[in-house]
N, C-alpha and C. Protein backbone atom coordinates (compact mmCIF):
# COMPACT_ATOMS: atom_id res chain seq x y z
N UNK A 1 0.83 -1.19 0.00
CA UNK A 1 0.00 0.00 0.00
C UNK A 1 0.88 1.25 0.00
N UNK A 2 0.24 2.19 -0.73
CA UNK A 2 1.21 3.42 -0.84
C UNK A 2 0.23 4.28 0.07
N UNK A 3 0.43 5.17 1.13
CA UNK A 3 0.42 6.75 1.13
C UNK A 3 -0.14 7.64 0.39
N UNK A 4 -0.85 8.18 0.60
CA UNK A 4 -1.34 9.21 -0.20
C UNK A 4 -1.73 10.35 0.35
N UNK A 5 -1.96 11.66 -0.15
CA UNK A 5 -2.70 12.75 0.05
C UNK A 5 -3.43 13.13 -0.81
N UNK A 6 -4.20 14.08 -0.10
CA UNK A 6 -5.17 14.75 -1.68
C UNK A 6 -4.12 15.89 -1.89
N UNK A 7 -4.43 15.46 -3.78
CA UNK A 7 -3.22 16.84 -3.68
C UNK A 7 -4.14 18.19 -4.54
N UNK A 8 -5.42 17.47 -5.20
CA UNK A 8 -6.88 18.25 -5.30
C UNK A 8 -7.35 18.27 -5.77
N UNK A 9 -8.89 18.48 -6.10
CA UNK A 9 -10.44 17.84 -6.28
C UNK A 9 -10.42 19.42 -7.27
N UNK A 10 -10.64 19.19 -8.55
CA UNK A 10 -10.38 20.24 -9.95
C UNK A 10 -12.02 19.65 -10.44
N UNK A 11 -12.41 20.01 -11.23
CA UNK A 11 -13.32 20.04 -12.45
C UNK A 11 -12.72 19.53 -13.59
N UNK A 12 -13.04 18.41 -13.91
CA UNK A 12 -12.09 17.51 -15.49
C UNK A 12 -12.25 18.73 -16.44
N UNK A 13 -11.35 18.79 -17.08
CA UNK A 13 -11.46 19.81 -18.39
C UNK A 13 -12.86 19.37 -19.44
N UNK A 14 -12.34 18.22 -19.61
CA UNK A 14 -13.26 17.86 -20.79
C UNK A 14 -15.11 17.78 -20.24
N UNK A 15 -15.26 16.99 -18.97
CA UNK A 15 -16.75 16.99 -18.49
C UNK A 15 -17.26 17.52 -17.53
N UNK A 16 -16.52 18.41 -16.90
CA UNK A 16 -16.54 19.51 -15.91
C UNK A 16 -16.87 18.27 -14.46
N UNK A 17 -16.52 17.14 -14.29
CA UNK A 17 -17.31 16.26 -13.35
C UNK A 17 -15.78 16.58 -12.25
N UNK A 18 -16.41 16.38 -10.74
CA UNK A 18 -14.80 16.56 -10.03
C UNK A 18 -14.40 15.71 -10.18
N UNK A 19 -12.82 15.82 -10.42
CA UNK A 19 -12.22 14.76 -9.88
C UNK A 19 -11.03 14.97 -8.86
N UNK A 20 -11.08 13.98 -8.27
CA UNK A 20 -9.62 14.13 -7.11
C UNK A 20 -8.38 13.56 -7.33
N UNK A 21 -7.29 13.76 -7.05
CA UNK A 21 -6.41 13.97 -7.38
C UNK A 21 -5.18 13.37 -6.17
N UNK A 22 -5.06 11.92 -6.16
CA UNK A 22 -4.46 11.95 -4.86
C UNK A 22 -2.53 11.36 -5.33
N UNK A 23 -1.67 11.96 -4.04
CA UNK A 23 -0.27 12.49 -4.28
C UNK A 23 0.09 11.41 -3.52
N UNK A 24 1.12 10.78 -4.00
CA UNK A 24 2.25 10.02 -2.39
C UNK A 24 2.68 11.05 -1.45
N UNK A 25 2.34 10.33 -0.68
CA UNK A 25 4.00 10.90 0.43
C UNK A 25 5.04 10.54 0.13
N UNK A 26 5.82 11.15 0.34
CA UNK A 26 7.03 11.39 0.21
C UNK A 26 7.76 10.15 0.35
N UNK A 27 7.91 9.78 1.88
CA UNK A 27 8.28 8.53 2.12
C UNK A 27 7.84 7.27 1.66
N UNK A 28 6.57 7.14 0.95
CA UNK A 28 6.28 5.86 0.75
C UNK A 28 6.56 5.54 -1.09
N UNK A 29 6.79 5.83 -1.43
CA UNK A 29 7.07 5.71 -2.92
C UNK A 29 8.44 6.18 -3.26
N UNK A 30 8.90 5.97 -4.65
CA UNK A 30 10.19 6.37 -5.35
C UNK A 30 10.43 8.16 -5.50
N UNK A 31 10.88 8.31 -5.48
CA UNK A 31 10.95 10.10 -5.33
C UNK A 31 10.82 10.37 -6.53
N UNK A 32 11.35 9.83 -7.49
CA UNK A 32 11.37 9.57 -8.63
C UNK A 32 9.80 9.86 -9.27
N UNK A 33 8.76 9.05 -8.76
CA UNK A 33 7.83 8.94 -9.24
C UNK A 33 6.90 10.23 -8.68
N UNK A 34 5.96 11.12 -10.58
CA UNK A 34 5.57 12.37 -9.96
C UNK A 34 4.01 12.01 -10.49
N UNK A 35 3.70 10.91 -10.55
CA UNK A 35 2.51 10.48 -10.66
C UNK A 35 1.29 10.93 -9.70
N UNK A 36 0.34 11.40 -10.11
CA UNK A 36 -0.55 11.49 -9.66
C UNK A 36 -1.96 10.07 -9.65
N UNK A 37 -2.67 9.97 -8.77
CA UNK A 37 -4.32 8.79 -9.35
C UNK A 37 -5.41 9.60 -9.31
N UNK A 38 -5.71 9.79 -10.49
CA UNK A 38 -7.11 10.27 -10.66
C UNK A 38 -8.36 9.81 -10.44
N UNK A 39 -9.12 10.21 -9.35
CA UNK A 39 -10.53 9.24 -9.41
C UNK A 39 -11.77 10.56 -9.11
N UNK A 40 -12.54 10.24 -10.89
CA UNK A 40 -13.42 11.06 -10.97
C UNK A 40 -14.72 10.65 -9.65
N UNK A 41 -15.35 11.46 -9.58
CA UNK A 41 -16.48 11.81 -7.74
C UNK A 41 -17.37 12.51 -8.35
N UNK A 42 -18.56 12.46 -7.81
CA UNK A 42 -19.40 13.15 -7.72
C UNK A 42 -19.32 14.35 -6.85
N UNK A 43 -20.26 15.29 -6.85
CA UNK A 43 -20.51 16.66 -6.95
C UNK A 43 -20.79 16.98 -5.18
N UNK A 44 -21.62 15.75 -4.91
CA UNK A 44 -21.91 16.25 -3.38
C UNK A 44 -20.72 15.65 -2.54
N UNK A 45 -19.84 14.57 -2.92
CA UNK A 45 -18.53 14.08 -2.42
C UNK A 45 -17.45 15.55 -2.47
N UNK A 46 -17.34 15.63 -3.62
CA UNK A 46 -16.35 16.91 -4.14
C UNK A 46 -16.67 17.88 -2.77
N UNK A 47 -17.71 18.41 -2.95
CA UNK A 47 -18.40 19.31 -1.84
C UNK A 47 -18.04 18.70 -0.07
N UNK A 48 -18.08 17.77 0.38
CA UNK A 48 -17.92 17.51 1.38
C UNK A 48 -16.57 17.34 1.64
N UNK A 49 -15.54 16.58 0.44
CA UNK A 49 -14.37 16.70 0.64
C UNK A 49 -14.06 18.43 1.16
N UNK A 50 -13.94 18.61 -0.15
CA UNK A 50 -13.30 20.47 -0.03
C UNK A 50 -13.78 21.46 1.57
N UNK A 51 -15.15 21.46 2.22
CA UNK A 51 -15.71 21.14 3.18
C UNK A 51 -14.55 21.63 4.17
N UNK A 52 -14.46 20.43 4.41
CA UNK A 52 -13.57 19.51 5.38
C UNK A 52 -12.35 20.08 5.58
N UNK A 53 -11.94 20.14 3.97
CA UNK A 53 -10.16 20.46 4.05
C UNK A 53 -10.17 22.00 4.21
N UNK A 54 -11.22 22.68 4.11
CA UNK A 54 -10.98 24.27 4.47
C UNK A 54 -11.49 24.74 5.46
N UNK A 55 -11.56 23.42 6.32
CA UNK A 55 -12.21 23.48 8.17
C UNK A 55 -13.34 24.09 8.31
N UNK A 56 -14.35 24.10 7.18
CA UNK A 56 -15.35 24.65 7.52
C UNK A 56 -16.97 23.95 8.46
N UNK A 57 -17.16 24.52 9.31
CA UNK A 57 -18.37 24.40 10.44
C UNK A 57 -19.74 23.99 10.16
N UNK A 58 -20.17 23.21 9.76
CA UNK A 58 -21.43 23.72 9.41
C UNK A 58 -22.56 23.43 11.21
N UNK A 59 -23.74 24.30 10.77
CA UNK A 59 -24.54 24.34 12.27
C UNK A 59 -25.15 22.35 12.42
N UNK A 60 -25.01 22.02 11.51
CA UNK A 60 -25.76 20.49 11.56
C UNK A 60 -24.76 19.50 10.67
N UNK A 61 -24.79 18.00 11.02
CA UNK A 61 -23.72 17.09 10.58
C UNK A 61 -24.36 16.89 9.23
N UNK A 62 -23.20 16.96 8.03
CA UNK A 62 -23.16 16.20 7.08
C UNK A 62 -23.11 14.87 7.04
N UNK A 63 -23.58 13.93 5.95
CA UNK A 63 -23.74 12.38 6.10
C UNK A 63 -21.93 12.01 7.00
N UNK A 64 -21.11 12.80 5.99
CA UNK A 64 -19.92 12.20 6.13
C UNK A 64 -19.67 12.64 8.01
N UNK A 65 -19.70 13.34 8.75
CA UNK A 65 -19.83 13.69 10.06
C UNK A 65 -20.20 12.84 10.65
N UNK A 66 -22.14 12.70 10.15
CA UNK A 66 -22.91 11.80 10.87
C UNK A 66 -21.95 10.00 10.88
N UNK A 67 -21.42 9.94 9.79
CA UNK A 67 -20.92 8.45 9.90
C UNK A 67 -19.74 8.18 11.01
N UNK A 68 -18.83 9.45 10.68
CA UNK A 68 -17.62 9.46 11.99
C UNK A 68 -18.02 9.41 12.90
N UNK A 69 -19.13 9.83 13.28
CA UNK A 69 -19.61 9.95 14.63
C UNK A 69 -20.35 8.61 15.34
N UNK A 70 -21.24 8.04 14.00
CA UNK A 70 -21.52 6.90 14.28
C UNK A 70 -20.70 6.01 15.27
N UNK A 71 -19.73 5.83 13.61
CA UNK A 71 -18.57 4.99 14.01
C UNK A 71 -17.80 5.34 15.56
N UNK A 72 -17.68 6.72 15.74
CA UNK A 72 -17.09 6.76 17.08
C UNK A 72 -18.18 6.04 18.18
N UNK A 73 -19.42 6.41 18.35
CA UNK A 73 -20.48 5.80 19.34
C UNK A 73 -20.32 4.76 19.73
N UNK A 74 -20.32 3.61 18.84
CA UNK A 74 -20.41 2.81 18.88
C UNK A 74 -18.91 1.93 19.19
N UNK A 75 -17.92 2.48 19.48
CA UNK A 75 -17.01 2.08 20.08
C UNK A 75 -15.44 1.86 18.85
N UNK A 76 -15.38 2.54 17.97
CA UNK A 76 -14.69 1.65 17.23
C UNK A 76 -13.68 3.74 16.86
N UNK A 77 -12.72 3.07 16.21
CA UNK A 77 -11.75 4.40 15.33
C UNK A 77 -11.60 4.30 14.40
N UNK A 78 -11.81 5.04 13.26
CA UNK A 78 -11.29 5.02 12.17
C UNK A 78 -9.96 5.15 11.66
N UNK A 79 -9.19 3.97 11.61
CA UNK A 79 -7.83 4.17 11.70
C UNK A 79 -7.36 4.38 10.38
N UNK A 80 -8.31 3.88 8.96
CA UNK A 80 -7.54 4.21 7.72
C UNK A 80 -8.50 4.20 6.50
N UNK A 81 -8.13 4.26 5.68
CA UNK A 81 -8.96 4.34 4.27
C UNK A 81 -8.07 3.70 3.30
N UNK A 82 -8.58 2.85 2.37
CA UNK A 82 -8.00 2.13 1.76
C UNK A 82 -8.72 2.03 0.36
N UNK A 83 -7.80 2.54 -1.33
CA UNK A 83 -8.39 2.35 -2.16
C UNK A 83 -7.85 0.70 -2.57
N UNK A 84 -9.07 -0.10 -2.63
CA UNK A 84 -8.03 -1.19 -2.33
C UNK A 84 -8.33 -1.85 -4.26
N UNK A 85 -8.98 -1.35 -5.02
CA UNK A 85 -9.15 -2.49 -6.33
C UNK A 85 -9.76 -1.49 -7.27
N UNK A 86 -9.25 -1.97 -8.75
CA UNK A 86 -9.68 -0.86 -10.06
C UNK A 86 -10.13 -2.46 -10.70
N UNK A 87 -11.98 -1.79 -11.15
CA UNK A 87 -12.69 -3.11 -11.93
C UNK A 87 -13.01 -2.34 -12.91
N UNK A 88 -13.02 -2.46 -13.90
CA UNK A 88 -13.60 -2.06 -15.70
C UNK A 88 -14.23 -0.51 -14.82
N UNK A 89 -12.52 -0.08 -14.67
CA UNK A 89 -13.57 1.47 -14.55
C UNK A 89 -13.87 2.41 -13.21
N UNK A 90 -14.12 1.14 -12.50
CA UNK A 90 -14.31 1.52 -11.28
C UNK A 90 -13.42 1.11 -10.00
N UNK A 91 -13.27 2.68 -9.06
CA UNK A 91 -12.67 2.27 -8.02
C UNK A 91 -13.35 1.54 -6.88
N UNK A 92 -12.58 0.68 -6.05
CA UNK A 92 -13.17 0.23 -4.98
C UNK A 92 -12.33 0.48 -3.68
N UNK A 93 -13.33 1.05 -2.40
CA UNK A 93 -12.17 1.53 -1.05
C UNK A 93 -12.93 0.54 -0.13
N UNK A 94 -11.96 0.49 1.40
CA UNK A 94 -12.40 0.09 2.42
C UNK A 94 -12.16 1.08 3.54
N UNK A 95 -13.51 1.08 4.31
CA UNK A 95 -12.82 1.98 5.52
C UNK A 95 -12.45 1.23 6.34
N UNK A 96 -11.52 1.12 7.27
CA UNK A 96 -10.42 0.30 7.95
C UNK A 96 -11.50 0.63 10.02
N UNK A 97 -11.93 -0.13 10.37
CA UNK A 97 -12.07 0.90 11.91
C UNK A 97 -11.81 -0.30 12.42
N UNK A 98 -11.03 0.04 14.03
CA UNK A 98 -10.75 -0.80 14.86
C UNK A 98 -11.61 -0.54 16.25
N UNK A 99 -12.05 -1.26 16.81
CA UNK A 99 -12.08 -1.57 18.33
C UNK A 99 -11.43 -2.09 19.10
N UNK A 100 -11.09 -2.48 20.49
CA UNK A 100 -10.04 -3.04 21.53
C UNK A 100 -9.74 -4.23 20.54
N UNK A 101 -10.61 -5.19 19.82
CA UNK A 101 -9.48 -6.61 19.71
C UNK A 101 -10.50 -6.95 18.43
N UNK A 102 -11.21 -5.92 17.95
CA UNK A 102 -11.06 -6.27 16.65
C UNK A 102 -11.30 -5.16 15.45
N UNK A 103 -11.41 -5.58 13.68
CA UNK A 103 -10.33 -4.81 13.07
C UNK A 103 -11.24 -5.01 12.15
N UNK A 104 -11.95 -4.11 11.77
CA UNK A 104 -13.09 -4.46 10.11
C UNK A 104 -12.87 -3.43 9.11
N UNK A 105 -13.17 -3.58 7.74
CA UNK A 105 -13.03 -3.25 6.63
C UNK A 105 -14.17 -3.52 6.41
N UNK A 106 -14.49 -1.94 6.13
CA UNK A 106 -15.89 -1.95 5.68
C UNK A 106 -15.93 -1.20 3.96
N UNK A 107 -16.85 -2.05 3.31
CA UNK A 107 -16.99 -1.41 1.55
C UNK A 107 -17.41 -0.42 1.62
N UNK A 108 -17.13 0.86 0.37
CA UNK A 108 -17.10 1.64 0.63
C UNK A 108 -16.76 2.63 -0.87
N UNK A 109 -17.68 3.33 -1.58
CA UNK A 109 -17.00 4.42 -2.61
C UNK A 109 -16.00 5.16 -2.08
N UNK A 110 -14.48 5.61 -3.18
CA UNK A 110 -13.48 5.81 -2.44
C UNK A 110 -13.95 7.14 -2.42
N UNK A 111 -14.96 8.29 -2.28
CA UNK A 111 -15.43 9.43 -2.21
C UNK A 111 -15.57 9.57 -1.04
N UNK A 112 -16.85 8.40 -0.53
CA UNK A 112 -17.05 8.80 0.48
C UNK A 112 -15.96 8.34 1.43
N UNK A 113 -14.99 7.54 1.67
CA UNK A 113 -14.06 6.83 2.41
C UNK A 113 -13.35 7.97 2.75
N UNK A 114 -12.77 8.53 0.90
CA UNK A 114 -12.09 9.97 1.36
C UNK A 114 -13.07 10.77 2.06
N UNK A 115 -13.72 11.34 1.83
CA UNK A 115 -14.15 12.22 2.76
C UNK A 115 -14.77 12.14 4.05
N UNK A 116 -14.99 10.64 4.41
CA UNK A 116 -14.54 10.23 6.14
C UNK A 116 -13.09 10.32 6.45
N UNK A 117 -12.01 10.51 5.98
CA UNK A 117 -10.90 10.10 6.50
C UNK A 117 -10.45 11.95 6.87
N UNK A 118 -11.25 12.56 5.92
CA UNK A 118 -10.74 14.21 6.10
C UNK A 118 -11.35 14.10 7.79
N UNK A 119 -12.22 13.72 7.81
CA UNK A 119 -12.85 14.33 8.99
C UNK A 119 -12.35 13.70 10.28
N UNK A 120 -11.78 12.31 10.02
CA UNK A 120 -11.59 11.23 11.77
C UNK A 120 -10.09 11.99 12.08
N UNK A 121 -9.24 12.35 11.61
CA UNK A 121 -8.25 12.13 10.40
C UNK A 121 -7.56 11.62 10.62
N UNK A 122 -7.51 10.22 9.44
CA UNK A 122 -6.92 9.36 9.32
C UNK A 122 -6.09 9.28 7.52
N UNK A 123 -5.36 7.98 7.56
CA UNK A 123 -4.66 8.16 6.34
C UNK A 123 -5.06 7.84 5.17
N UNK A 124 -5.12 7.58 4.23
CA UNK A 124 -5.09 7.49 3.12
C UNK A 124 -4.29 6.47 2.20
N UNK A 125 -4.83 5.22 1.80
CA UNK A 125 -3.83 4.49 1.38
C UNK A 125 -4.60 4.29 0.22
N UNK A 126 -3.20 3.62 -1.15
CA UNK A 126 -3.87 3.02 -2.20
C UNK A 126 -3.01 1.60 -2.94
N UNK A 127 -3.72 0.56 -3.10
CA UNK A 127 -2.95 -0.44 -3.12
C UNK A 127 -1.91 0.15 -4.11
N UNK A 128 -0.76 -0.85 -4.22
CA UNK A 128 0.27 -0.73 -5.35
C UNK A 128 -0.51 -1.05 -6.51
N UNK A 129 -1.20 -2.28 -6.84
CA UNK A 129 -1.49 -2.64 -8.23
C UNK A 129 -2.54 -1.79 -8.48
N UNK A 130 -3.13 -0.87 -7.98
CA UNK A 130 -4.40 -0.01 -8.34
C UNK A 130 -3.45 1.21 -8.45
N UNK A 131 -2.35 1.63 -7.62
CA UNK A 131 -1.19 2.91 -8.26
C UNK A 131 -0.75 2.61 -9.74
N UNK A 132 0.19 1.27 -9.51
CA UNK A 132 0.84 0.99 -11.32
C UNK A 132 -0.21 0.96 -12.56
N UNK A 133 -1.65 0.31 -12.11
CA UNK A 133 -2.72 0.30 -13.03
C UNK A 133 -3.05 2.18 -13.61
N UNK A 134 -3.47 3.09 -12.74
CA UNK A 134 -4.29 3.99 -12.92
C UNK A 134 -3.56 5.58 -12.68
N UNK A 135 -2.74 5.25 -12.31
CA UNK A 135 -1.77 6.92 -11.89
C UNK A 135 -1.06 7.57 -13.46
N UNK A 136 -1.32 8.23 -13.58
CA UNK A 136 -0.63 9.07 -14.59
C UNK A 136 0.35 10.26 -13.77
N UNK A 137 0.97 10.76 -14.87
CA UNK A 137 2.13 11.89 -14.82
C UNK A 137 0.97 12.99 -14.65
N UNK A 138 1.67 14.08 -14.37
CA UNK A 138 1.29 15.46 -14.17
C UNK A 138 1.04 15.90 -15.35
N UNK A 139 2.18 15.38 -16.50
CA UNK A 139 2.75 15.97 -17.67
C UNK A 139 1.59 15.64 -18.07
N UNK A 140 0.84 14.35 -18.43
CA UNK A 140 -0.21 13.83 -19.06
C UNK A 140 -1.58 14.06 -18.95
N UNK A 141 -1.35 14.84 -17.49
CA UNK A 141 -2.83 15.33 -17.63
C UNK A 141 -3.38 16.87 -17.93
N UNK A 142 -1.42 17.75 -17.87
CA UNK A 142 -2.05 18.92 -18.76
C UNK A 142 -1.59 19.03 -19.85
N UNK A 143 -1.14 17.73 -20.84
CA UNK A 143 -1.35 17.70 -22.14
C UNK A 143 -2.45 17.15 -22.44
N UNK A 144 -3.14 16.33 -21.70
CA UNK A 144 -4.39 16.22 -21.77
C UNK A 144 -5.83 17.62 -22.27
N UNK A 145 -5.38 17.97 -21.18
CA UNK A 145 -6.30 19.67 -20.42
C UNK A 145 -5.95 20.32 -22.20
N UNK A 146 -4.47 20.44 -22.41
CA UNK A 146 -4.29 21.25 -23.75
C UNK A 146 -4.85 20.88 -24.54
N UNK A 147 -5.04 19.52 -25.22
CA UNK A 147 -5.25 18.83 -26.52
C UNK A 147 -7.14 19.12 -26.33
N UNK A 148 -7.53 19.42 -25.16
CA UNK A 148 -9.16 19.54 -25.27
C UNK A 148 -9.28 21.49 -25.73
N UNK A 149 -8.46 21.56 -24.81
CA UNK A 149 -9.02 23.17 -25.41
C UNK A 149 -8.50 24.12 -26.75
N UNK A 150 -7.65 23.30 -27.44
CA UNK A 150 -6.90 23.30 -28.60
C UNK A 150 -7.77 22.66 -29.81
N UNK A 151 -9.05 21.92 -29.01
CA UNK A 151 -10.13 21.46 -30.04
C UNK A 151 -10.83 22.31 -29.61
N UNK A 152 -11.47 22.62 -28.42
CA UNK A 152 -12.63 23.57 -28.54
C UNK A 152 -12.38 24.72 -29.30
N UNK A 153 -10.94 25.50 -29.43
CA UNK A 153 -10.72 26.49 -30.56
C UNK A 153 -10.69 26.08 -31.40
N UNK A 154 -10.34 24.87 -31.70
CA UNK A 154 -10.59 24.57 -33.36
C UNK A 154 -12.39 24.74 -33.75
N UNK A 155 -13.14 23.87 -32.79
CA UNK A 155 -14.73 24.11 -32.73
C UNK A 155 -15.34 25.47 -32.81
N UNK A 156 -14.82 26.09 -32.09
CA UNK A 156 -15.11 27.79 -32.55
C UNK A 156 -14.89 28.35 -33.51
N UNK A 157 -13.97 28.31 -34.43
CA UNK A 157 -13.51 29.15 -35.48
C UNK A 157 -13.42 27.70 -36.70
N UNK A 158 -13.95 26.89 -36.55
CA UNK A 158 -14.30 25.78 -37.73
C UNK A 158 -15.74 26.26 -38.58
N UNK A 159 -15.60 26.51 -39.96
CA UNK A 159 -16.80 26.69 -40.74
C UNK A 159 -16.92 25.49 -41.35
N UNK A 160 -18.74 25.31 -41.36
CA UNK A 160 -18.82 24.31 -42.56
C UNK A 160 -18.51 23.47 -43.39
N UNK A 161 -18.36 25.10 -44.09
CA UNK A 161 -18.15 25.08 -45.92
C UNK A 161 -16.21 24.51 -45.63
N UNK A 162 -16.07 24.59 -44.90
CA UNK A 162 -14.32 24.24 -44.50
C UNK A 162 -14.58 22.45 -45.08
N UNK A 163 -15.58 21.77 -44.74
CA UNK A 163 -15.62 20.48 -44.98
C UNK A 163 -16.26 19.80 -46.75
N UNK A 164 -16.43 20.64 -47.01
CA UNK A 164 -16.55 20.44 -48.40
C UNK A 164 -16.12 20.78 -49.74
N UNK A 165 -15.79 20.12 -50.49
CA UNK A 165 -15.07 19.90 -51.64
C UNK A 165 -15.27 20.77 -52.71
């Protein structure tokens, strides 16, 4: 398992959908490596993440609150978050909570996992074979970002009559 942070929850260029954006630490990976893992989220996740990370209050608990809190009641800690598997597409997390002498992994969208882990705060892990599978370069995702808006100007200033003979 690698380490991770959020390093941040953007708007995809191409479908405006969030996505997050999570970084190694330092220590747990090759220094070498400036890979980022992209995992597109929904809108009310995005929102609760960001939330969270800019310490903001609200007067009543969000789901993601209400669950930490659960989980605290009832005797247990949230010790970790785990993206643990990539299936045709999709990510899969576990939230990790312990009690005195025992230790469950519970299923879990890695949205909402992340955005329980902003709040207990706990870490952030992502298996290795779901890093080597799905992480891209930095480089690749704003040549990415370029090659879309380098078409939308082409889409703007494209005529017609340009396509016919």
């Amino acid at each position: 398992m690698i380490e991770v942070r959020i390093a941040s929850v953007n708007a995809d260029a191409t479908s405006g959908q969030p996505v997050l954006l999570l970084k190694p630490l330092e220590d747990t990976i090759d220094r070498g490596d400036d890979r980022l893992l992209p995992i597109w989220i929904g809108q009310p996740e995005a929102s609760a993440i960001m939330l969270a990370l800019q310490g903001v209050d609200l007067p009543r608990p969000m789901t993601h609150d209400l669950l930490r809190d659960v989980i605290e009641r009832v005797g247990y800690v949230v010790v970790r978050v785990e993206v643990t598997r990539l299936a045709e597409g999709t990510y899969y997390a576990a939230i990790v909570v312990q009690a005195e002498e025992r230790t469950l992994a519970i299923d879990a969208r890695p949205s909402d996992a992340i955005a329980l882990a902003v709040r207990a705060p706990c870490g952030i892990f992502v298996a290795d074979d779901v890093w080597n599978q799905a992480a891209v370069t930095v480089q690749a995702v704003d040549e990415a970002e370029e090659e879309v808006e380098r078409f939308r100007e082409f889409l703007d200033h494209v005529d017609p009559s340009d396509f016919t003979s």
